[in-house]
Protein backbone atom coordinates (compact mmCIF):
# COMPACT_ATOMS: atom_id res chain seq x y z
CA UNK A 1 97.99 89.30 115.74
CA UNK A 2 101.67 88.78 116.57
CA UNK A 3 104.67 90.46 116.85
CA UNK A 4 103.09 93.73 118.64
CA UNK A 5 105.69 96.34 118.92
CA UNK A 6 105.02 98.63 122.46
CA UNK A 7 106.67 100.98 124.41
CA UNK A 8 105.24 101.47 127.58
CA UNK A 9 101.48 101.78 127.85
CA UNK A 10 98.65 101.52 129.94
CA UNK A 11 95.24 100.31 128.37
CA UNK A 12 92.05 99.48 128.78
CA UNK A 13 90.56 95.86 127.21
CA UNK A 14 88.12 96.36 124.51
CA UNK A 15 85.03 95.69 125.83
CA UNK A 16 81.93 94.38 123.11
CA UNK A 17 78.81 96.65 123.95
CA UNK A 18 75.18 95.15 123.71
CA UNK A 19 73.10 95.75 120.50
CA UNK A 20 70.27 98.30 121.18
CA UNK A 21 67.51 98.43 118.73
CA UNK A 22 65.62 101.41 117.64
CA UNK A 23 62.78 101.17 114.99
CA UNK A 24 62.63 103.91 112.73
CA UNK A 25 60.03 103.00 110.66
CA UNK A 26 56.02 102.10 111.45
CA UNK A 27 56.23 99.60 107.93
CA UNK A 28 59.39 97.68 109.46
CA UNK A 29 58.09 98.02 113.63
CA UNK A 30 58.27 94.25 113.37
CA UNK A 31 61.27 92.96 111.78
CA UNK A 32 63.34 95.77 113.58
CA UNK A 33 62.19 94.19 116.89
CA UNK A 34 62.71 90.84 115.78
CA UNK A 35 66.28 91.73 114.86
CA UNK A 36 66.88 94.52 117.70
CA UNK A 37 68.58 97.02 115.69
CA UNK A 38 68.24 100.52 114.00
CA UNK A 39 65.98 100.43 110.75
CA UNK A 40 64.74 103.09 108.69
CA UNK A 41 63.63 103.27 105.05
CA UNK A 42 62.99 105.86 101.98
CA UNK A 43 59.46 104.52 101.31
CA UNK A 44 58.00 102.63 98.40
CA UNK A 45 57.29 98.72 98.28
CA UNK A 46 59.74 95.93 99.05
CA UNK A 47 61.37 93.85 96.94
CA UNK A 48 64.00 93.80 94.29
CA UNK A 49 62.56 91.95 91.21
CA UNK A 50 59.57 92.75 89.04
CA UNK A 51 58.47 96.51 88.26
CA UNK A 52 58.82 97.44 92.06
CA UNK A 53 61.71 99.65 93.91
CA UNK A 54 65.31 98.74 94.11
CA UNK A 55 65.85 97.63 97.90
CA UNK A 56 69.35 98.23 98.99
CA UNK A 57 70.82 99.07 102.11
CA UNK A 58 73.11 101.12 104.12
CA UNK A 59 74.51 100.83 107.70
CA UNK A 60 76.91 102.82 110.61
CA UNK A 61 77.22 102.94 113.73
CA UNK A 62 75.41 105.55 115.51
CA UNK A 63 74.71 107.29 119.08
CA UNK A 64 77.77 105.62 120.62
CA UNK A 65 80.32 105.92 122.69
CA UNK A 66 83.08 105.11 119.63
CA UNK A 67 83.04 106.08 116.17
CA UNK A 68 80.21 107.20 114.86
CA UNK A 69 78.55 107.07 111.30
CA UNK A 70 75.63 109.08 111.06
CA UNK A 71 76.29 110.82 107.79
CA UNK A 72 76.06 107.58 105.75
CA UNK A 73 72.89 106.45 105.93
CA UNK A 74 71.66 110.27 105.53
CA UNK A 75 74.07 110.63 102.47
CA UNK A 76 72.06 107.37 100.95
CA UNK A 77 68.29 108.38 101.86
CA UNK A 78 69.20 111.76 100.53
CA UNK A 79 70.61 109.98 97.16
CA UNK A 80 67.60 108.00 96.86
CA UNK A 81 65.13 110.83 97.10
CA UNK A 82 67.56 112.55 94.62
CA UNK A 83 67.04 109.60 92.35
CA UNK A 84 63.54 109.13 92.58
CA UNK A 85 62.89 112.39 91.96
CA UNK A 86 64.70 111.71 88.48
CA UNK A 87 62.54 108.90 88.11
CA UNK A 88 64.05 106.05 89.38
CA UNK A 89 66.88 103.58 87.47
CA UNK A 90 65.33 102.96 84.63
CA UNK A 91 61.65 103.69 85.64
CA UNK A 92 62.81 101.69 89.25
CA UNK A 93 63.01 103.77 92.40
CA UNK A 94 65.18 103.16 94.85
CA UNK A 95 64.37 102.03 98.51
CA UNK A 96 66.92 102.59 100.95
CA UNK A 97 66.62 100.80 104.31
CA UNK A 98 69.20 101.99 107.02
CA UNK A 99 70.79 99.93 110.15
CA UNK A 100 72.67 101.24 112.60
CA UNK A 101 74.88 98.40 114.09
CA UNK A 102 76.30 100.17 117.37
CA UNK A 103 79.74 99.72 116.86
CA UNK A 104 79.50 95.35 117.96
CA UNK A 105 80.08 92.48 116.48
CA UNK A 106 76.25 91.16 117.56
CA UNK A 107 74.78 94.84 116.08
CA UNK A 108 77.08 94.21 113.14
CA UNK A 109 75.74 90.48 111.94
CA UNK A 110 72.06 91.01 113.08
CA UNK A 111 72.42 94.12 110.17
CA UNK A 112 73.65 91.96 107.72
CA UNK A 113 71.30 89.00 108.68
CA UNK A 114 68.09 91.58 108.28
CA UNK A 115 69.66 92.48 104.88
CA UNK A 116 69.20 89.17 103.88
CA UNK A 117 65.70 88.75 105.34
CA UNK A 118 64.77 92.05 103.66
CA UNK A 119 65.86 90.73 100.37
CA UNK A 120 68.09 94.06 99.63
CA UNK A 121 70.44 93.50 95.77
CA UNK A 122 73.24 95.11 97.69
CA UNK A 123 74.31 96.60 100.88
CA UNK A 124 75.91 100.09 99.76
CA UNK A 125 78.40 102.29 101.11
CA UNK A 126 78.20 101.72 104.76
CA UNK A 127 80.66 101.68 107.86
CA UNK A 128 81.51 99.01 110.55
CA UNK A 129 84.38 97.51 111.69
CA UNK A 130 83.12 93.86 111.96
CA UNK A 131 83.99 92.01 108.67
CA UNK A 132 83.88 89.06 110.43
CA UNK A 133 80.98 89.18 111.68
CA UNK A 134 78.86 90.69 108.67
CA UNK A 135 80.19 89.44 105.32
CA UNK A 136 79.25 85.69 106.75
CA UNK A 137 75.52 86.16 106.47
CA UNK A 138 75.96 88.44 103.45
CA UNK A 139 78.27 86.12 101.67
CA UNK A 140 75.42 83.16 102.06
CA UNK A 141 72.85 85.31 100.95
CA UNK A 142 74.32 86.44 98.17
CA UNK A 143 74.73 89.94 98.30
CA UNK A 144 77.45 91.97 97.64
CA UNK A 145 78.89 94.82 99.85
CA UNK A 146 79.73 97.99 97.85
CA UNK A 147 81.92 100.92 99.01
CA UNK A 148 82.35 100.27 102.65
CA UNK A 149 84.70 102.54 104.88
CA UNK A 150 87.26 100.05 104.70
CA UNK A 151 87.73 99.91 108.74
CA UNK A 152 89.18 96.29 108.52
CA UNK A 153 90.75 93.68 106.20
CA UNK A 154 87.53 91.46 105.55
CA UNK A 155 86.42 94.10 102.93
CA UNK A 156 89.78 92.98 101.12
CA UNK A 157 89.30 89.38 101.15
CA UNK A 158 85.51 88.33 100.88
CA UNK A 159 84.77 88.21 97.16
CA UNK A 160 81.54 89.58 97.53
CA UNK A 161 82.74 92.92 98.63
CA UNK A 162 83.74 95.75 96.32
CA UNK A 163 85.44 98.46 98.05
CA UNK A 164 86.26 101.75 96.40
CA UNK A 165 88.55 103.15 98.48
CA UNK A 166 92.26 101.53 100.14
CA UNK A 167 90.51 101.83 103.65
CA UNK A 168 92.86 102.24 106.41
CA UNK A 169 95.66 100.93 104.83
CA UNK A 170 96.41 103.03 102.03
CA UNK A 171 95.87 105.57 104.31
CA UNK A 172 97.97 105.06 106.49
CA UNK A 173 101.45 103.72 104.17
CA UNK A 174 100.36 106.99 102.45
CA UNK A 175 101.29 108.88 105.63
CA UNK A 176 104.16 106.93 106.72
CA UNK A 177 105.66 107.72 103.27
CA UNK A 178 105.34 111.39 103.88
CA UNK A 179 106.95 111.90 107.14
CA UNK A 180 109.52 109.65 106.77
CA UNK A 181 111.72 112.42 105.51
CA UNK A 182 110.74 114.95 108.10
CA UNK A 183 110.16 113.25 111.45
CA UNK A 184 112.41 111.84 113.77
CA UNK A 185 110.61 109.22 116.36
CA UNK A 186 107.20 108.94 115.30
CA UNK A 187 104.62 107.21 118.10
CA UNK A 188 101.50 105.69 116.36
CA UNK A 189 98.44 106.38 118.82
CA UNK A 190 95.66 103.74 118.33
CA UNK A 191 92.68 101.47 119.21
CA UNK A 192 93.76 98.52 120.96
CA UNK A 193 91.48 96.09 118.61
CA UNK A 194 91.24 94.00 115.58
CA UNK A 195 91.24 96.83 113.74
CA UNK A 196 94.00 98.97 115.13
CA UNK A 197 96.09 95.75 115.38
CA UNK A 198 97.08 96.40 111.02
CA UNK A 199 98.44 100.10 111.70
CA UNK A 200 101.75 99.89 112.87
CA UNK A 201 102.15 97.02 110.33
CA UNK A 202 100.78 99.47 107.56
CA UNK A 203 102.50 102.96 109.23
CA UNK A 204 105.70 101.51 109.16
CA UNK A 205 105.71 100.16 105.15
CA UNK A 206 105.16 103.50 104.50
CA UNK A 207 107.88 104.67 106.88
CA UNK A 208 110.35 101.45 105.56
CA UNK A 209 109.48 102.88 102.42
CA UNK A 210 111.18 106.28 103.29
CA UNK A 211 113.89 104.75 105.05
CA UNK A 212 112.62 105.60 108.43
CA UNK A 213 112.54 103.61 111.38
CA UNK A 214 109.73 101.72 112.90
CA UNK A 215 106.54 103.64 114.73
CA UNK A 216 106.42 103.02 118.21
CA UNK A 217 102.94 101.32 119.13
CA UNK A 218 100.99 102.98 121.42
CA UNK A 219 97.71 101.19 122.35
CA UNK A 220 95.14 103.06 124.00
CA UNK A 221 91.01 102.16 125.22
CA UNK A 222 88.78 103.42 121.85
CA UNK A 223 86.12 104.63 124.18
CA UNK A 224 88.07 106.47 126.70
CA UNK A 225 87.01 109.68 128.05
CA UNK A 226 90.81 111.20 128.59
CA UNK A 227 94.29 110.27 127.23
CA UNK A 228 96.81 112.09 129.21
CA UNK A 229 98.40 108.90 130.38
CA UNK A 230 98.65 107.95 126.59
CA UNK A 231 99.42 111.94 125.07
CA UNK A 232 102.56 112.01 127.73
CA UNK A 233 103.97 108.48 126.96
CA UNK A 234 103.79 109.09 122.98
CA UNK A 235 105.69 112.96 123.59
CA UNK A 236 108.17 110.78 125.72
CA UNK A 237 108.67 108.71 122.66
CA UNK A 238 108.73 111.08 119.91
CA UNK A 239 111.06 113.65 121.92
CA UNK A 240 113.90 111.18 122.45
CA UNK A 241 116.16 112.11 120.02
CA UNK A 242 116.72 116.03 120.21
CA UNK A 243 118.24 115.87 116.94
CA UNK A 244 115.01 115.57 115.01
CA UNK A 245 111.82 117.13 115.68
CA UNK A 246 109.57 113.75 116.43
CA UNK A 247 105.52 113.11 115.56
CA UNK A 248 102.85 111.81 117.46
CA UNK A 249 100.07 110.10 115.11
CA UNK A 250 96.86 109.61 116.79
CA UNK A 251 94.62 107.07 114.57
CA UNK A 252 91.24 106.99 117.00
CA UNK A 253 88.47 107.48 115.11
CA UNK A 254 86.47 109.67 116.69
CA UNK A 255 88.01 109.61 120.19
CA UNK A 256 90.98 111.61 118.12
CA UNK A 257 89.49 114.72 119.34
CA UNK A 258 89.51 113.35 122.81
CA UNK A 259 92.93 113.03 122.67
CA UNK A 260 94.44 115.95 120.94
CA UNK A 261 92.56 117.45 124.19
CA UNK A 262 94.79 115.39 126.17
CA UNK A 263 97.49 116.27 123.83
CA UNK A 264 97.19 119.80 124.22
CA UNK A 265 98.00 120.30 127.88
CA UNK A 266 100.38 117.40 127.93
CA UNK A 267 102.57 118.73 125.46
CA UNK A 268 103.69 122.05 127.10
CA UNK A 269 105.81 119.98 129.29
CA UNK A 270 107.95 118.76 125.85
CA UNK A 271 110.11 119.58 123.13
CA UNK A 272 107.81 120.39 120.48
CA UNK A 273 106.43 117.65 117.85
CA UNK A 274 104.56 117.87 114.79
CA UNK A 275 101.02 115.87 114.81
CA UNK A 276 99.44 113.66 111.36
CA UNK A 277 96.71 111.96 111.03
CA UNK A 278 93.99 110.39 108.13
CA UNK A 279 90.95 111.12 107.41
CA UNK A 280 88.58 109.54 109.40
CA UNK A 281 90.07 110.63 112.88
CA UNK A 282 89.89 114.28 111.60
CA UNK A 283 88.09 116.50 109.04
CA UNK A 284 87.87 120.23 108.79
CA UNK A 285 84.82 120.72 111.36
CA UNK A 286 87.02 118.83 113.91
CA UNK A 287 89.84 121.21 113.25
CA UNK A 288 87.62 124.03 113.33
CA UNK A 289 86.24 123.10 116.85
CA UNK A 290 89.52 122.96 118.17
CA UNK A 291 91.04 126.43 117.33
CA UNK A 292 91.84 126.01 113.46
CA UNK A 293 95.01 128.44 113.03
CA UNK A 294 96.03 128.50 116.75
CA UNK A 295 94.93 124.72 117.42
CA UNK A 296 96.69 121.53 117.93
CA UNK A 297 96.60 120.29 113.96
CA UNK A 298 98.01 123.27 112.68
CA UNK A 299 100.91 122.41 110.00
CA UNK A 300 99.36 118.47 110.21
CA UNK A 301 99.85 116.43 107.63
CA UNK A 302 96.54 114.33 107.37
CA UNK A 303 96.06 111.53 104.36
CA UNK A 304 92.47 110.97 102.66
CA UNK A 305 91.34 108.84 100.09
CA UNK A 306 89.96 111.42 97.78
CA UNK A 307 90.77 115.15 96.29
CA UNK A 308 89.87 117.62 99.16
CA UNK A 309 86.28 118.89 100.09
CA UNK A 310 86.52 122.00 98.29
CA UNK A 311 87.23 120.12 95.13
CA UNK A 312 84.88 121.23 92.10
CA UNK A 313 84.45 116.98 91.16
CA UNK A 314 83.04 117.20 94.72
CA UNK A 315 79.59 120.30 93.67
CA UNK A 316 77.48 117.14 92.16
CA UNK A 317 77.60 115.75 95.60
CA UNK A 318 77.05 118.61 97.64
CA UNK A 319 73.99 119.63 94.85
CA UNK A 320 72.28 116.66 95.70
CA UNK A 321 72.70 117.53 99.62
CA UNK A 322 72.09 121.22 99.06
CA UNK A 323 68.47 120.33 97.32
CA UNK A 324 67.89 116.90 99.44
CA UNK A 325 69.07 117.27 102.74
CA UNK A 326 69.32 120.87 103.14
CA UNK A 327 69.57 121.49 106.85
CA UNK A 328 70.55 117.92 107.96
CA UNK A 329 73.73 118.62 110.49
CA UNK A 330 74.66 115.10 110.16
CA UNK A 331 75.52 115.42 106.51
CA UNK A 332 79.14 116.96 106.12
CA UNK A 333 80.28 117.15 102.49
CA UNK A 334 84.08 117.02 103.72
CA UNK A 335 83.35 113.65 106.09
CA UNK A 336 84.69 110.64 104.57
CA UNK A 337 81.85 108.63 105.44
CA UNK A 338 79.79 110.57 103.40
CA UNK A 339 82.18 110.89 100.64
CA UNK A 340 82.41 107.01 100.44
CA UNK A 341 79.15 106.74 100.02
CA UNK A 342 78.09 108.95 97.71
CA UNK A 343 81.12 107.03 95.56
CA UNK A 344 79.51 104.03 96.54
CA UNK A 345 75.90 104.68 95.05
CA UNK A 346 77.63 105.58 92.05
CA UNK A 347 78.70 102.00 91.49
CA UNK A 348 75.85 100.56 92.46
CA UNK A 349 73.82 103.51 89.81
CA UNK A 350 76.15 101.93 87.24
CA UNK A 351 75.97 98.12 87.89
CA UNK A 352 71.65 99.19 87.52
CA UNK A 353 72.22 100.43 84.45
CA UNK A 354 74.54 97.79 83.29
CA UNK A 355 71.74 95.62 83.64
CA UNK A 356 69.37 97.36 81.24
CA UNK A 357 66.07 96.79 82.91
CA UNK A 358 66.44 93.07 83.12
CA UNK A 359 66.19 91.60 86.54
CA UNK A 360 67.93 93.30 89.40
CA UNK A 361 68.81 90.41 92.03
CA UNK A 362 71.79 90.28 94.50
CA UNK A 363 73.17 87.83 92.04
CA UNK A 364 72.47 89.96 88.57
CA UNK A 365 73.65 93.19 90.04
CA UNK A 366 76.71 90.83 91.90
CA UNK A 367 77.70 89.60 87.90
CA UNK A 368 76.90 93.19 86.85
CA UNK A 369 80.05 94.77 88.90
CA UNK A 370 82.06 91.42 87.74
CA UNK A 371 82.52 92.86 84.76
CA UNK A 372 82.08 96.73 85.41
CA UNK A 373 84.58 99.53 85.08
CA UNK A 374 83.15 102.63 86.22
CA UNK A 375 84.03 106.06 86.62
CA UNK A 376 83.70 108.29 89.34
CA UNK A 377 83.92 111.90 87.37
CA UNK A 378 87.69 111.50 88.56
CA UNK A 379 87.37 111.36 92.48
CA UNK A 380 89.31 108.17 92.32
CA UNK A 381 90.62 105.65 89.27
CA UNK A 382 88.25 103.79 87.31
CA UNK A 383 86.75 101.00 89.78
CA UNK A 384 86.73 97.74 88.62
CA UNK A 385 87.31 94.49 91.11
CA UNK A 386 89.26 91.21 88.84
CA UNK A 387 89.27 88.06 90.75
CA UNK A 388 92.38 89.17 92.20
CA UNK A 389 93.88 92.19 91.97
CA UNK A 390 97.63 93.19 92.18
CA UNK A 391 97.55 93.24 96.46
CA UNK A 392 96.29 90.22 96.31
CA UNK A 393 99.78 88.35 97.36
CA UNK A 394 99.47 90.13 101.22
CA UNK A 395 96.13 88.35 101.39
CA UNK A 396 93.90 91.59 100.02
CA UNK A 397 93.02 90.67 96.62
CA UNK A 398 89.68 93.06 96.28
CA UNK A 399 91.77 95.92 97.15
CA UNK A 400 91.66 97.51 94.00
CA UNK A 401 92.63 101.35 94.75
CA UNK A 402 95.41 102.27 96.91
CA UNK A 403 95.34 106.19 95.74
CA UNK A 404 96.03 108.54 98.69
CA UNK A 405 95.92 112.23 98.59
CA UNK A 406 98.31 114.42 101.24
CA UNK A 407 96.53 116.98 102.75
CA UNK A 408 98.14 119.05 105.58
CA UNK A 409 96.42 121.87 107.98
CA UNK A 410 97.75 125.41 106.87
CA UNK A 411 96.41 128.66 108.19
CA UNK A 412 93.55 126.77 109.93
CA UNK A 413 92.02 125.04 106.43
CA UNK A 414 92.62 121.42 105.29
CA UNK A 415 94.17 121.99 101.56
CA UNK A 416 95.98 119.69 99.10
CA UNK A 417 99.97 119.53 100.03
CA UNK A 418 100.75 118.77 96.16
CA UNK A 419 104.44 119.83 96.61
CA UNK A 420 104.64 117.11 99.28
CA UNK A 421 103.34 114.19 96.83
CA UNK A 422 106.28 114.78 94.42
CA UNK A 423 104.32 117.47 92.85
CA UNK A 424 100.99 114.86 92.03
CA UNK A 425 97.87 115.15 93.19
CA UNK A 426 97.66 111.95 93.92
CA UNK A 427 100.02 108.77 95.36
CA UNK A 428 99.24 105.33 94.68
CA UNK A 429 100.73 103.45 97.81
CA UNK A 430 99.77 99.68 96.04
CA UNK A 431 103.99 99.31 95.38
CA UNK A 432 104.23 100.21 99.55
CA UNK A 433 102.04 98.11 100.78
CA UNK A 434 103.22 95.19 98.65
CA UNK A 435 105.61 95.30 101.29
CA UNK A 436 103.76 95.25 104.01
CA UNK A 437 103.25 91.85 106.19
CA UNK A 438 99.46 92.77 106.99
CA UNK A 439 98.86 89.01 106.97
């Protein structure tokens, strides 16, 4: 990507970390060590044709030492067993194989590639952020990819994929547009990768769109251990002009915690700033763990995808957690991960049923969300994925919802900032980021 905008920086390359594979399961010991990667499965028999389970599958990244995932995969095994107990789709249970691929590109294609092997219909709600490396082998097999995170443009692009959420993106235009009118510098804190290389391009259509100026671009290492270096140059930035109180906007993942550390003792020697962030990089545990009222993200403004946590179109989600994962830590009702997928096995429970007990294949239940509009008991619009949809002239035609909800930190709890949002619950940022040159 060209045209990087920094102030000064120091940074570490980002370095590609070696698959490690872990098998979960005694039924799949062999193909997990043929494809050296984490495996696990809700049991029944393979297969997706015929009168046996539904094989789908889910992956994250889990155990290291950048973002991690765990909640998705045990958001899908806990759907499945909430579905079989039901009795299946249509008489068909559903078999849920997991993958974690370790946050690499290698981890991220030998996932997909054991999808296809394992003959899964779809590959539902998952997280990685290597498109480029996993839609490939999914795209010559066949099978579509439903509901990922959204980390990176490929899930915009590949026609295969049918996101149900504006990923990143939206996100982020979403909170550009709200502190445009009450920041002065803002300094954009991110991942120097693929990934983080579309933020300040995003940010700043949101910012553009507000009449604000440019973010400054900040790169920092996404599996650093400390950030001072980084927390002091972005409060240099954002305090340059005394007339307006600046922002810092840290965008790491999960190495966002690691730096509002940083942050913390760095910014005593500055003017104060206000701090915003998205979903993603923080949640309510995180803020929490950090001192809630008294800590670093009080009076935040932090953009999600969906209505907050505490949401009633959220209690048939946290039902089927409360009766099939009850005690499972890595299951957080307010994470995004697990919020996307729980949206995401909604689609895929609908393109099932669309089908009417005739064959489920990657390519029937593919055909099936061609032509499927399907509601989500109002956590986002009605999905449904044309050919191309209206972002498709900046090059992300299958991104089909660009709603953003404003959330902002007050008294310690993460709650809906309606007034900020024009008085809606809801923005859709697809006009913004029609704007933006994400190309």
């Amino acid at each position: 990507m060209t045209g990087r905008r920094r102030f000064r920086s120091t940074f570490l390359p980002t370095r590609t970390r070696p698959g490690k594979g872990t098998a979960l399961t005694a039924g799949a010991l062999a193909l997990c060590a043929s494809f050296a990667t984490g495996c696990g499965a809700v049991p029944g028999a393979t297969g997706g044709s015929g009168d046996g389970p539904i094989k789908v599958m889910t992956w994250a990244p889990q155990g290291t030492d950048a973002t991690n995932k765990p909640g998705m995969p045990a958001m899908a095994r806990a759907y499945a067993r909430w579905i079989n107990s039901r009795g299946g789709i249509d008489g068909r249970h559903l078999e849920v194989l997991t993958c974690n691929d370790h946050n690499d590109s290698v981890g991220a294609a030998k996932c997909a590639r054991r999808a296809a092997a394992e003959g899964v219909v779809a590959v539902v709600g998952s997280y990685s952020q290597f498109g480029d490396s996993f839609l490939a082998p999914l795209e010559g097999a066949g099978i579509p990819y439903i509901g990922g995170y959204g980390v990176t443009n490929d899930e915009f692009t590949g026609t295969m994929s049918y996101p149900v959420n504006g990923g990143q993106s939206a996100l982020l235009a979403g909170l550009g547009k709200a502190l445009a009118g009450t920041c002065g510098n803002v300094a954009l804190v991110r991942p120097d990768s693929i990934a983080g290389d579309v933020q300040p391009l995003v940010l700043d259509s949101g910012l553009k769109a507000g009449g604000h100026a440019s973010a400054g671009d900040q790169l920092a290492a996404e599996d650093a251990t400390e950030y001072g270096g980084q927390a002091a140059q972005a409060l240099r930035y954002a305090t340059k002009d005394v007339r307006r109180r600046g922002c810092v906007v840290p965008a790491l993942g999960d190495r966002t915690t690691t730096f509002m550390d940083s942050f913390r003792r760095a910014r005593e020697d500055f003017p104060e700033v206000r701090t915003a962030t998205v979903l993603g990089s923080v949640d309510q545990t995180v803020i929490n763990a950090t001192g809630g009222a008294s800590g670093p993200y009080e009076g935040a403004y932090i953009t999600g995808w969906y209505p907050p946590a505490s949401d009633v179109r959220w209690d048939p989600m946290k039902k089927v957690i409360s009766q099939e994962a009850f005690g499972d830590n890595s299951i957080d009702p307010a994470d995004a991960g697990v919020q996307t997928t729980w949206i995401a096995y909604t689609v895929l429970k609908a393109a099932l049923e669309k089908l009417g007990g005739r064959e489920v294949s990657a390519d029937t239940v593919r055909h099936a969300l061609d032509d499927l509009r399907v509601s989500t008991g109002g956590l986002t619009p009605t999905l449904h994925w044309p050919y191309e949809g209206k972002l498709a002239g900046i090059g992300l035609p299958r991104l089909v919802n660009a709603d953003v909800t404003l959330q902002v930190v007050r008294d310690g709890k993460l709650v809906a900032a309606r007034e900020d949002v024009g008085g809606g619950e809801t923005t859709d940022m697809t006009r913004t980021l029609q704007s933006a040159d994400v190309q």
